[in-house]
Protein backbone atom coordinates (compact mmCIF):
# COMPACT_ATOMS: atom_id res chain seq x y z
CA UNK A 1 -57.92 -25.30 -72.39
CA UNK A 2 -54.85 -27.51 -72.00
CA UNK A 3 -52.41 -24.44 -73.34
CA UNK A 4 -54.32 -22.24 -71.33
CA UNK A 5 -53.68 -24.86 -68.65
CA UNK A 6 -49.76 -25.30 -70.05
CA UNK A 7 -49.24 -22.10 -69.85
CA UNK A 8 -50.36 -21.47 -66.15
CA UNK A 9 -48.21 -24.73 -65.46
CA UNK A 10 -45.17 -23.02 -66.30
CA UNK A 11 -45.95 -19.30 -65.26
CA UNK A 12 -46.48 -20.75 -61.76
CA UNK A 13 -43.74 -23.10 -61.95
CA UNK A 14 -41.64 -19.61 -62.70
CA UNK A 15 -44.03 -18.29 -60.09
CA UNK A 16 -42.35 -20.54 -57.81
CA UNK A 17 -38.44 -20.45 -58.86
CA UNK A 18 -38.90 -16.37 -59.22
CA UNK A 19 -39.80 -16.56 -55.63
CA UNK A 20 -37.21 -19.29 -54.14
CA UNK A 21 -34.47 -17.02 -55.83
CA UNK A 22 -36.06 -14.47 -53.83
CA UNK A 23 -35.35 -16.23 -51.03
CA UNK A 24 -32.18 -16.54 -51.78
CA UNK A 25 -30.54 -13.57 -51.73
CA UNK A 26 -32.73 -12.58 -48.85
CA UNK A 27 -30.43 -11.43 -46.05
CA UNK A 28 -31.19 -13.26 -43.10
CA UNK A 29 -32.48 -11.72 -39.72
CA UNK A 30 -30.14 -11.00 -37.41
CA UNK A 31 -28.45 -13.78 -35.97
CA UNK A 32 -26.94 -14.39 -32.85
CA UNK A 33 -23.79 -13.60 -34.27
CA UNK A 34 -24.81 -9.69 -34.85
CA UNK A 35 -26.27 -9.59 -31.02
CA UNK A 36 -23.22 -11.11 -29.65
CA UNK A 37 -21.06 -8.24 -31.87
CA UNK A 38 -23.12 -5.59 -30.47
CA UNK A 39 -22.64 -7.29 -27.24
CA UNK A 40 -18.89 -7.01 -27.55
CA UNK A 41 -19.23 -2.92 -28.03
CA UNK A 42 -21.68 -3.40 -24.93
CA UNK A 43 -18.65 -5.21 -23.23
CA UNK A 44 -16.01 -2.76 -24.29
CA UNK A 45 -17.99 0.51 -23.30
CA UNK A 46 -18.47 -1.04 -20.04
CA UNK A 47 -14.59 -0.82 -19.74
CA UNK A 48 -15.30 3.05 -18.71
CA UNK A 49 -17.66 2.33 -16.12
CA UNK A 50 -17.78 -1.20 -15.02
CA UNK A 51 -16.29 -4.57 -15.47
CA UNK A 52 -18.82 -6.38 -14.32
CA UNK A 53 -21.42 -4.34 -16.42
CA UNK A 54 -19.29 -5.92 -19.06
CA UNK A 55 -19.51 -9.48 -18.31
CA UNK A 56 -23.12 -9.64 -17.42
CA UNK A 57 -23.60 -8.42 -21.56
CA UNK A 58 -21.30 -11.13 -22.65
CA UNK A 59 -23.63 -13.18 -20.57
CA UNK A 60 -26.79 -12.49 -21.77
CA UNK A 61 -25.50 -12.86 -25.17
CA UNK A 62 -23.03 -15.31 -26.01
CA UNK A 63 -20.28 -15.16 -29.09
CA UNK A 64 -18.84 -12.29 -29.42
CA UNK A 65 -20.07 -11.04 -26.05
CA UNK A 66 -17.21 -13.27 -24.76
CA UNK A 67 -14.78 -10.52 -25.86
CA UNK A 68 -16.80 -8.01 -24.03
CA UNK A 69 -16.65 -10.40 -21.09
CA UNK A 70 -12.69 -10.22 -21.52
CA UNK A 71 -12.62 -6.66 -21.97
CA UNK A 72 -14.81 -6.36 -19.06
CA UNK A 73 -13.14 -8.47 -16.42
CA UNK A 74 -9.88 -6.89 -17.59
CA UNK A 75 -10.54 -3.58 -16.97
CA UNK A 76 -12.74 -4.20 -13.88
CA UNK A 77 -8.91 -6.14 -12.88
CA UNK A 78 -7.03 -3.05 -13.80
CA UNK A 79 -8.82 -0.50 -11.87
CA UNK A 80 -8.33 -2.71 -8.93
CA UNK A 81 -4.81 -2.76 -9.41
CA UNK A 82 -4.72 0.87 -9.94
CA UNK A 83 -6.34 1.22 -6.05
CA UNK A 84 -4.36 -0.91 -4.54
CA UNK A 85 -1.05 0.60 -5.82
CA UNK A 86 -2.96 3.96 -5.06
CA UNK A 87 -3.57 2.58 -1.40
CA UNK A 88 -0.01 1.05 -0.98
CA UNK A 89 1.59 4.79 -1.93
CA UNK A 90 -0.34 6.37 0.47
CA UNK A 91 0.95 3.85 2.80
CA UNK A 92 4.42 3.95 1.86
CA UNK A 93 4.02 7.72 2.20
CA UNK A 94 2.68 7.65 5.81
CA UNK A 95 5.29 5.71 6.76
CA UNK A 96 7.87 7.70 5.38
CA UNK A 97 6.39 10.67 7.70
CA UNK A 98 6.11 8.82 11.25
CA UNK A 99 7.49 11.09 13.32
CA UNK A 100 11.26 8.89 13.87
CA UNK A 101 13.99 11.70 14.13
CA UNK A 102 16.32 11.69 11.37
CA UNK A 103 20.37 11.23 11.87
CA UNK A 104 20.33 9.29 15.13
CA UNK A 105 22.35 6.00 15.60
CA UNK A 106 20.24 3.38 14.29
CA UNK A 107 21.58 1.41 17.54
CA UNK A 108 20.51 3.49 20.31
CA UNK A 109 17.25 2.89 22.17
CA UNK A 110 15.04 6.02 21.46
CA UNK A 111 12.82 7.04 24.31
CA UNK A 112 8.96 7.92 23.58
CA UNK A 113 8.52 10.82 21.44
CA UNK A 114 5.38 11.43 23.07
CA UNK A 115 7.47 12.22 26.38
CA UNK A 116 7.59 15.42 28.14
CA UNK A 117 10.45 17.04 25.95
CA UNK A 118 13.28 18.34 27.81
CA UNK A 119 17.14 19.92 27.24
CA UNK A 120 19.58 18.66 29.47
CA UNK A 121 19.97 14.94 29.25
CA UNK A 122 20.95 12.98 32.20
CA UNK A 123 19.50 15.26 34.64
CA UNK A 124 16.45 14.18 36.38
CA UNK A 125 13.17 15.21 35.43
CA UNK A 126 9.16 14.33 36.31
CA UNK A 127 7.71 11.84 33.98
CA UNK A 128 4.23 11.94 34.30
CA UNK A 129 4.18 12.08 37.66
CA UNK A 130 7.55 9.66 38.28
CA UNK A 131 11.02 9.58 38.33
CA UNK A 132 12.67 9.90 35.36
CA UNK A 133 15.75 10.96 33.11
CA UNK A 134 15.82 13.24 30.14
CA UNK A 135 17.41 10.74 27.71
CA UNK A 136 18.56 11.50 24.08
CA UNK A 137 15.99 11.54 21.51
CA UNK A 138 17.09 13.95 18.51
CA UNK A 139 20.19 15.97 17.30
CA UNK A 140 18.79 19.01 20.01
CA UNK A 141 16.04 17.42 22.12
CA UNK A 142 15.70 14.94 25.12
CA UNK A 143 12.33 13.06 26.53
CA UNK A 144 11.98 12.64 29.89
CA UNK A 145 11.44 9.15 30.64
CA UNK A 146 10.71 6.87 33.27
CA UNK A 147 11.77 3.11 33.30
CA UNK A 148 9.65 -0.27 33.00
CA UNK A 149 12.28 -3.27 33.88
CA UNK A 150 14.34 -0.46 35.21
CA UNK A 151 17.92 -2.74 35.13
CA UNK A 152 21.15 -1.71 36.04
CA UNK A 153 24.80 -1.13 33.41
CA UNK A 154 25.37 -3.57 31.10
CA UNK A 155 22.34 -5.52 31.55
CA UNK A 156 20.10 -6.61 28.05
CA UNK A 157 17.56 -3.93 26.58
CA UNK A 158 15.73 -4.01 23.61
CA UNK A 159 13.85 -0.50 24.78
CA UNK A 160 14.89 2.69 26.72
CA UNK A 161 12.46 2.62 29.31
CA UNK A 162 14.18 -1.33 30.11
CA UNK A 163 17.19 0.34 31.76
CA UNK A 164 17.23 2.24 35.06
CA UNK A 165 16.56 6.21 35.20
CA UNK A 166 20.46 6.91 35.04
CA UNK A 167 20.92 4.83 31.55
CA UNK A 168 19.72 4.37 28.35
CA UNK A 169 19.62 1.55 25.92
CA UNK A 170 22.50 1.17 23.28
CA UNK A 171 23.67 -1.66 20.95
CA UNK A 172 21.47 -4.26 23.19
CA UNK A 173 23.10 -3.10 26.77
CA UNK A 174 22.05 -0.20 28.94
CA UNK A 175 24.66 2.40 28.88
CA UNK A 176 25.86 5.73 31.26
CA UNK A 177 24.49 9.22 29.58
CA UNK A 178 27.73 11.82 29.53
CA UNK A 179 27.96 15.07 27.75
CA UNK A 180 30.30 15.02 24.92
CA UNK A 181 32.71 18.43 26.20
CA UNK A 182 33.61 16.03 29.55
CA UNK A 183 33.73 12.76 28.29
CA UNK A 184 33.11 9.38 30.69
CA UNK A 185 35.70 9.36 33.55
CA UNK A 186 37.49 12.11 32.06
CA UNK A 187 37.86 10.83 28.64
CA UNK A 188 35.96 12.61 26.10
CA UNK A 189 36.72 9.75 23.56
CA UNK A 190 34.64 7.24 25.38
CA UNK A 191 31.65 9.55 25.12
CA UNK A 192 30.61 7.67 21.84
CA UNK A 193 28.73 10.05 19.24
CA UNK A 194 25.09 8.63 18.88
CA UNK A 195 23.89 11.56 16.66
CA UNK A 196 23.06 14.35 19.19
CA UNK A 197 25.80 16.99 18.80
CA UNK A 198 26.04 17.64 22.49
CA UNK A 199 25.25 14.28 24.02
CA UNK A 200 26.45 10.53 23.91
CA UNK A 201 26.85 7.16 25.21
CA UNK A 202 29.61 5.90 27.53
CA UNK A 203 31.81 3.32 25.87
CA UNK A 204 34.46 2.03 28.54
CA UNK A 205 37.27 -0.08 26.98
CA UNK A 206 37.53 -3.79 27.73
């Protein structure tokens, strides 16, 4: 009995090592660790569709879900960047096309290019029902235009429609209209070239 006994000692005492070697090479469950890595792929696919999908994974599972968060908030940063540059070229664009005409002095006073359009500047015209002037507005076209502080030569502009029906605004000072081919006063030289190729400005010298 006490070898019998003996015996069953030690082949339970093996029993027992035989099984916490087991144990030991066990792989462990999943941690949090392996979550957090699949939580990172979570994050980084998220990239495609949405950052925030992203950082809600890193979220709900911390370590390596941080990564994801990253990845997440970065791209969710980039394609707001990529709308906003998207958005400022479309403005850039619009304001390339607003309508200004090209190869006029930058200093004259253009009247509304909503005006009535009309040909021969400097002659009267009807302004939406009021006395106006066909002043310069292009290379070959006039707006008739009324006036709004309606002062005399020489007086301070910053607009067209600020000088009287017989003027128009140039370099800061209301100036006389006069067709290039007779000049002001006689003198086709003081007819000053303000981009339209039949009309100008009068410059008298001091």
């Amino acid at each position: 009995m006490a070898r019998v006994w003996g015996l069953g000692t030690a082949g339970a005492f093996c029993l027992a090592l035989g099984c916490a070697e087991s144990e030991s090479i066990q792989q462990p469950p999943p941690s949090n660790g392996g979550d957090s890595s699949s939580a990172g792929n979570s994050g980084a696919g998220a990239q495609a569709g949405s950052g925030q999908g992203g950082a809600n994974q890193a979220g709900t599972n911390p370590g390596g879900g941080n990564a994801g968060a990253q990845a997440g908030s970065g791209n969710g940063g980039s394609g707001n960047g990529g709308s906003g540059n998207g958005s400022g070229a479309g403005g850039s664009a619009n304001g390339g096309s607003a309508g200004q005409p090209i190869g006029m002095d930058p200093d004259l006073g253009l009247p509304d290019g909503n005006g009535p359009p009309c040909s021969n500047v400097g002659a009267s015209c009807n302004a939406d029902g009021e006395p106006g002037v066909c002043r310069i507005y292009s290379q070959d076209e006039g707006r008739c235009e009324s006036c709004t502080g309606c002062v005399g030569l020489d007086q301070p502009c910053q607009q067209s429609s600020d000088c009287d029906i017989i003027f128009q605004c140039y370099q800061g000072t209301c100036h006389n209209l006069c067709d290039r081919g007779f000049g002001c006063s006689g003198e086709p030289e003081w007819c000053v070239d303000v981009g339209s190729g039949e009309y100008g400005v009068c410059e008298y010298p001091n």
